[in-house]
C-alpha atoms as a PDB file:
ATOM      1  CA  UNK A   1     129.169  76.109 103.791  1.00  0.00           C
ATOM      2  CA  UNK A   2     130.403  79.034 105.552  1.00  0.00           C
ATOM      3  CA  UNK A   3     130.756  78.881 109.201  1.00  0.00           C
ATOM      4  CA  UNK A   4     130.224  82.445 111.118  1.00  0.00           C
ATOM      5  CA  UNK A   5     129.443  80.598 114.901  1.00  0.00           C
ATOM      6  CA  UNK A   6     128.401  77.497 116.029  1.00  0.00           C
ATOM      7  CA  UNK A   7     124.369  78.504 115.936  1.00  0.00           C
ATOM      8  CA  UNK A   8     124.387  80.485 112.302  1.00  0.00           C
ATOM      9  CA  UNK A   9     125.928  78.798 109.277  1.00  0.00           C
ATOM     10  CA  UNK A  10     125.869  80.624 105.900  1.00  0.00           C
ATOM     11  CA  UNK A  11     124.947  78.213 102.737  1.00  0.00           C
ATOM     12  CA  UNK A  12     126.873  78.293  99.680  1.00  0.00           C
ATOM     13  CA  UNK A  13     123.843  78.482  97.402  1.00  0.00           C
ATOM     14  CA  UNK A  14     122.892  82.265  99.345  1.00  0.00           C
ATOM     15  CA  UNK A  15     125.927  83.714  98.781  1.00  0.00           C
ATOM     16  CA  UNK A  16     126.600  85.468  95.345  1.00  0.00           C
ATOM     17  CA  UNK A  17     130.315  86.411  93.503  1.00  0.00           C
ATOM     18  CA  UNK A  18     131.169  88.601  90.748  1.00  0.00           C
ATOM     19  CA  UNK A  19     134.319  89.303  89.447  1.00  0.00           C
ATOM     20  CA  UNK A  20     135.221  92.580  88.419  1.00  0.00           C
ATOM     21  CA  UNK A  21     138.495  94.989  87.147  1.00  0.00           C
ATOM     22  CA  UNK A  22     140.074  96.083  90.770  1.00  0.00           C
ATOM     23  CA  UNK A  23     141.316  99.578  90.932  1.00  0.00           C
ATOM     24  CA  UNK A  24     145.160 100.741  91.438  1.00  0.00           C
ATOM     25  CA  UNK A  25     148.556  99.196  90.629  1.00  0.00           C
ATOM     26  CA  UNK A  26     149.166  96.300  88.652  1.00  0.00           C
ATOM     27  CA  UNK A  27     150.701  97.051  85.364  1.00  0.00           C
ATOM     28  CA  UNK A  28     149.168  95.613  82.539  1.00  0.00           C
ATOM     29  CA  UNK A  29     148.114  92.321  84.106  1.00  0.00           C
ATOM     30  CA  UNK A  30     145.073  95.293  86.168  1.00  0.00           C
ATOM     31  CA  UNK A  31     143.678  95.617  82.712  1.00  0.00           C
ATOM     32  CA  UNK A  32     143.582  92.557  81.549  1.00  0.00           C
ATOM     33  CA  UNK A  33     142.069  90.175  84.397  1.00  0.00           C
ATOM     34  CA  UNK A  34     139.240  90.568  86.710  1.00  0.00           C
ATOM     35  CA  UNK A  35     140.267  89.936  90.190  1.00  0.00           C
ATOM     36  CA  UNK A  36     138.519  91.767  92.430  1.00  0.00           C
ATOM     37  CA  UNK A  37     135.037  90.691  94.315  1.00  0.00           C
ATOM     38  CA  UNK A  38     131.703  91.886  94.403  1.00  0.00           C
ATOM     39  CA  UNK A  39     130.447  89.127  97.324  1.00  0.00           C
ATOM     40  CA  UNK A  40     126.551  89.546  97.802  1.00  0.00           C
ATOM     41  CA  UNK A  41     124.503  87.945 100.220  1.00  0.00           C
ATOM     42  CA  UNK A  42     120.822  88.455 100.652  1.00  0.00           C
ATOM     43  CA  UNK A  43     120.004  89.517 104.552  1.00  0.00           C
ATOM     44  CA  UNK A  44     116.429  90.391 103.874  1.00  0.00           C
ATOM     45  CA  UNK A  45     115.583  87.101 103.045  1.00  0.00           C
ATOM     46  CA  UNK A  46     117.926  84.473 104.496  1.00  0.00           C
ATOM     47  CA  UNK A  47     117.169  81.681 106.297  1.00  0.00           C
ATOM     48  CA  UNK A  48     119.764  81.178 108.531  1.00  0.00           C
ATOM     49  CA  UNK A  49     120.020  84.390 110.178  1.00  0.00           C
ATOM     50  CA  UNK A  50     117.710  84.747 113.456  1.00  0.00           C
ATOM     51  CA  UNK A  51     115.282  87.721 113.603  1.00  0.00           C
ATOM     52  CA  UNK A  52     117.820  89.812 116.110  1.00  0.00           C
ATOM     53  CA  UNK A  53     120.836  89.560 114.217  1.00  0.00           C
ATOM     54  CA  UNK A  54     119.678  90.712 111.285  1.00  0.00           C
ATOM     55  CA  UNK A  55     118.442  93.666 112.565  1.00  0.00           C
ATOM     56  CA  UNK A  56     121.644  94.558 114.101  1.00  0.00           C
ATOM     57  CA  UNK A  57     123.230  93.246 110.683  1.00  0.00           C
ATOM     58  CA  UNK A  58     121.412  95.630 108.991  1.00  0.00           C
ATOM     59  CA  UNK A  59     122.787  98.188 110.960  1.00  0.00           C
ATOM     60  CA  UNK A  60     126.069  97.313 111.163  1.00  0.00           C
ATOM     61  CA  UNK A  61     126.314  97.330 107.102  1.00  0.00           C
ATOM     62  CA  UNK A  62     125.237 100.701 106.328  1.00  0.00           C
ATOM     63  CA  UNK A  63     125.715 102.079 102.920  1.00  0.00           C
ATOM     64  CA  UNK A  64     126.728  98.069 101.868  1.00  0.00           C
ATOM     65  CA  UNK A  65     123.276  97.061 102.410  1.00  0.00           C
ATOM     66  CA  UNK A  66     121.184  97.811  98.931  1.00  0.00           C
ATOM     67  CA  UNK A  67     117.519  99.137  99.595  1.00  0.00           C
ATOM     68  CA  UNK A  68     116.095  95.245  98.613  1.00  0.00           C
ATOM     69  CA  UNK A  69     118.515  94.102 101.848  1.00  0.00           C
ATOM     70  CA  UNK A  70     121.212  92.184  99.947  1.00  0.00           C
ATOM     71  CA  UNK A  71     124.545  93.089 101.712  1.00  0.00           C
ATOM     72  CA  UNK A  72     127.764  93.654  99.213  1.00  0.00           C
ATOM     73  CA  UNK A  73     130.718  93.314  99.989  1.00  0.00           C
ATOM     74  CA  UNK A  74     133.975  94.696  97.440  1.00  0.00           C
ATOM     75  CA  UNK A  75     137.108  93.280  97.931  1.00  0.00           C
ATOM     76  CA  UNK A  76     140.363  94.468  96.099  1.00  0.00           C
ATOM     77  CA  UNK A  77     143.380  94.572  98.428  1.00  0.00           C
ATOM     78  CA  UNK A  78     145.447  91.243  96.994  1.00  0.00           C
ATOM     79  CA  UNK A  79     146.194  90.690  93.310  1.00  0.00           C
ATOM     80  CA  UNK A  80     144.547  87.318  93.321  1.00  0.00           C
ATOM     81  CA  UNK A  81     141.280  86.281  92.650  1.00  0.00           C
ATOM     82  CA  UNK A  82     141.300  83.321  95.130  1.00  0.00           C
ATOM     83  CA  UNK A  83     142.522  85.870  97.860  1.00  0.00           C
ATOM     84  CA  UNK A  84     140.401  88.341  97.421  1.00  0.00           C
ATOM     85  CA  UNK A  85     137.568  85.530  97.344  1.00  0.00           C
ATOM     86  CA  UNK A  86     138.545  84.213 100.904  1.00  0.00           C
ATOM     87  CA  UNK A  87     139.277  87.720 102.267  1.00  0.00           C
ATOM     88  CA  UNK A  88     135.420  88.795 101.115  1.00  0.00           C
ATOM     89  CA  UNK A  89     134.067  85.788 102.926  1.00  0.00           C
ATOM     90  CA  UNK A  90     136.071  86.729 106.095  1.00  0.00           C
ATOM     91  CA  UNK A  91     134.655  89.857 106.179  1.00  0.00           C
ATOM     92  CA  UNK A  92     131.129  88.883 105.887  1.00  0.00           C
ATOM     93  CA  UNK A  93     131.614  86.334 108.644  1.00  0.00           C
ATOM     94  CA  UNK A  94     133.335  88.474 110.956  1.00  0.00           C
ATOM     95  CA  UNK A  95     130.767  91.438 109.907  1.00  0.00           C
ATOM     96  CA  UNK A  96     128.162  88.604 111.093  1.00  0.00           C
ATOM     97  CA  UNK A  97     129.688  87.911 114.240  1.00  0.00           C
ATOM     98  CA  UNK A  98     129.547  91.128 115.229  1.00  0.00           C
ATOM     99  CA  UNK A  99     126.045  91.143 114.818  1.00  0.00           C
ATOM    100  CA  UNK A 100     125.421  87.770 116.647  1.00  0.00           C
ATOM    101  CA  UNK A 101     126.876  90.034 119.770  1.00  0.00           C
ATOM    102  CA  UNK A 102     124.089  91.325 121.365  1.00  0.00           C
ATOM    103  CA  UNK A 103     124.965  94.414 123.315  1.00  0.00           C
ATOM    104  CA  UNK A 104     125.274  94.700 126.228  1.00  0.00           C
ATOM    105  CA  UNK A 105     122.577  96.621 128.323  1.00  0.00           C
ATOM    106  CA  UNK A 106     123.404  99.934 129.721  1.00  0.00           C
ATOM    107  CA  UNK A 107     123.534 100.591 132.956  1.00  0.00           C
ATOM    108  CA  UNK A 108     121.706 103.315 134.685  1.00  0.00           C
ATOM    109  CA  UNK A 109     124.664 105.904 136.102  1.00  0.00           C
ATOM    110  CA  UNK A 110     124.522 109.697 137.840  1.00  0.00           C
ATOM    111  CA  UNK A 111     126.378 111.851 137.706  1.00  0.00           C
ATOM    112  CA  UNK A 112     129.321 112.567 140.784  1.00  0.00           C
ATOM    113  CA  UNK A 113     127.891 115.826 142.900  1.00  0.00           C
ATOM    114  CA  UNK A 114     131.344 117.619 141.543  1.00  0.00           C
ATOM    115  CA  UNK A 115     130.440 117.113 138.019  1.00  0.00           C
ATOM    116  CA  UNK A 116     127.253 118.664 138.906  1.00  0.00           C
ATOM    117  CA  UNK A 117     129.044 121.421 140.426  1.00  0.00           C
ATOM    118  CA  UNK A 118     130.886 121.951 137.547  1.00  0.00           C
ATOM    119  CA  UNK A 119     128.229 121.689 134.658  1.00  0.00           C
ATOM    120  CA  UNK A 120     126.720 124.326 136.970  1.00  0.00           C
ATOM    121  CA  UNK A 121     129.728 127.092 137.743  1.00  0.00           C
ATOM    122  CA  UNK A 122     130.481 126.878 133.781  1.00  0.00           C
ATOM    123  CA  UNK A 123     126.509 127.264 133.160  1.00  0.00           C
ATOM    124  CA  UNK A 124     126.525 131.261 135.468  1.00  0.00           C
ATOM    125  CA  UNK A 125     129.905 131.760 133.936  1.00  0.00           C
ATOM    126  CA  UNK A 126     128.454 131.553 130.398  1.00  0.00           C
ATOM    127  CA  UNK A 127     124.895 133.316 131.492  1.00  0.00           C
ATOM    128  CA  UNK A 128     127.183 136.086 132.725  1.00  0.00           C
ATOM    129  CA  UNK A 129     129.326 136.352 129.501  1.00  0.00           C
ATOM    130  CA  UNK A 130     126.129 136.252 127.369  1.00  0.00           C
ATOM    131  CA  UNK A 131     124.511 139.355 129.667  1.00  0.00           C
ATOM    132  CA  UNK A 132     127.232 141.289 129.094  1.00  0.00           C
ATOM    133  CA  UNK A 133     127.205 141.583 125.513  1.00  0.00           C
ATOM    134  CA  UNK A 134     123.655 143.058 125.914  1.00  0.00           C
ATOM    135  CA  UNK A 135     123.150 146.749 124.743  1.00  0.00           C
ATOM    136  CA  UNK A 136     122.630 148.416 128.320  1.00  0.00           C
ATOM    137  CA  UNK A 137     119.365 149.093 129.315  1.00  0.00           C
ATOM    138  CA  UNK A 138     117.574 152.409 129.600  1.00  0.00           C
ATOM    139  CA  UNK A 139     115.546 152.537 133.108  1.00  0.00           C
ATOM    140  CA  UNK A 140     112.699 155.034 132.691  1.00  0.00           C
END
């Protein structure tokens, strides 16, 4: 069982590992052995995640999220398997967390009257640029 919070647990059975040849340094023991990875875990169609956060987890994955909504997750950095198993399963839960945040609401704001001031002295000064590169006009 994977804990993320205290409201959303992740079962065992959902989540999905396969082990594959990591990239980069290792000498010949990289060629040999399998130790990076490939952690999959189905958002489309999990039970345990409430309707909001996995909207926002499908946002928050972008281009790890497959087009049938299973989330992968590739982890390489350490040169063990076990490692690289827990450090997959930390990122999905803190990737989950995330998404259990729900945002905060924005807050209506204006804009200070020099701002305004500003936006609008740069606006004429750029209107004036822009009429001077005209061709002149002839006046009949």
């Amino acid at each position: 069982m994977l804990d993320v919070t205290e409201t959303i647990r992740i079962d065992e059975s959902e989540l999905g590992e396969s082990f594959i040849h990591a990239p980069g340094p290792g000498g010949q023991h990289v060629n040999k052995a399998s130790t990076a990875v490939q952690l999959r875990f189905d958002v489309a169609s999990s039970p345990n995640l409430p309707e909001p956060v996995r909207k926002r987890l499908k946002a928050l994955a972008g281009k790890r999220l497959t087009n049938e909504g299973v989330l992968v997750i590739e982890a390489s950095r350490y040169r063990s398997l076990e490692r690289n198993r827990q450090d997959a399963r930390r990122r999905l839960a803190a990737l989950i967390r995330r998404a259990a945040r729900p945002p905060r609401p924005r807050r209506m704001t204006r804009p200070s009257k020099g701002a305004v001031e500003r936006r609008l002295h740069q606006k004429r000064i750029r209107s004036e640029r822009k009429k001077r590169r005209r061709p002149p006009r002839l006046e009949e």
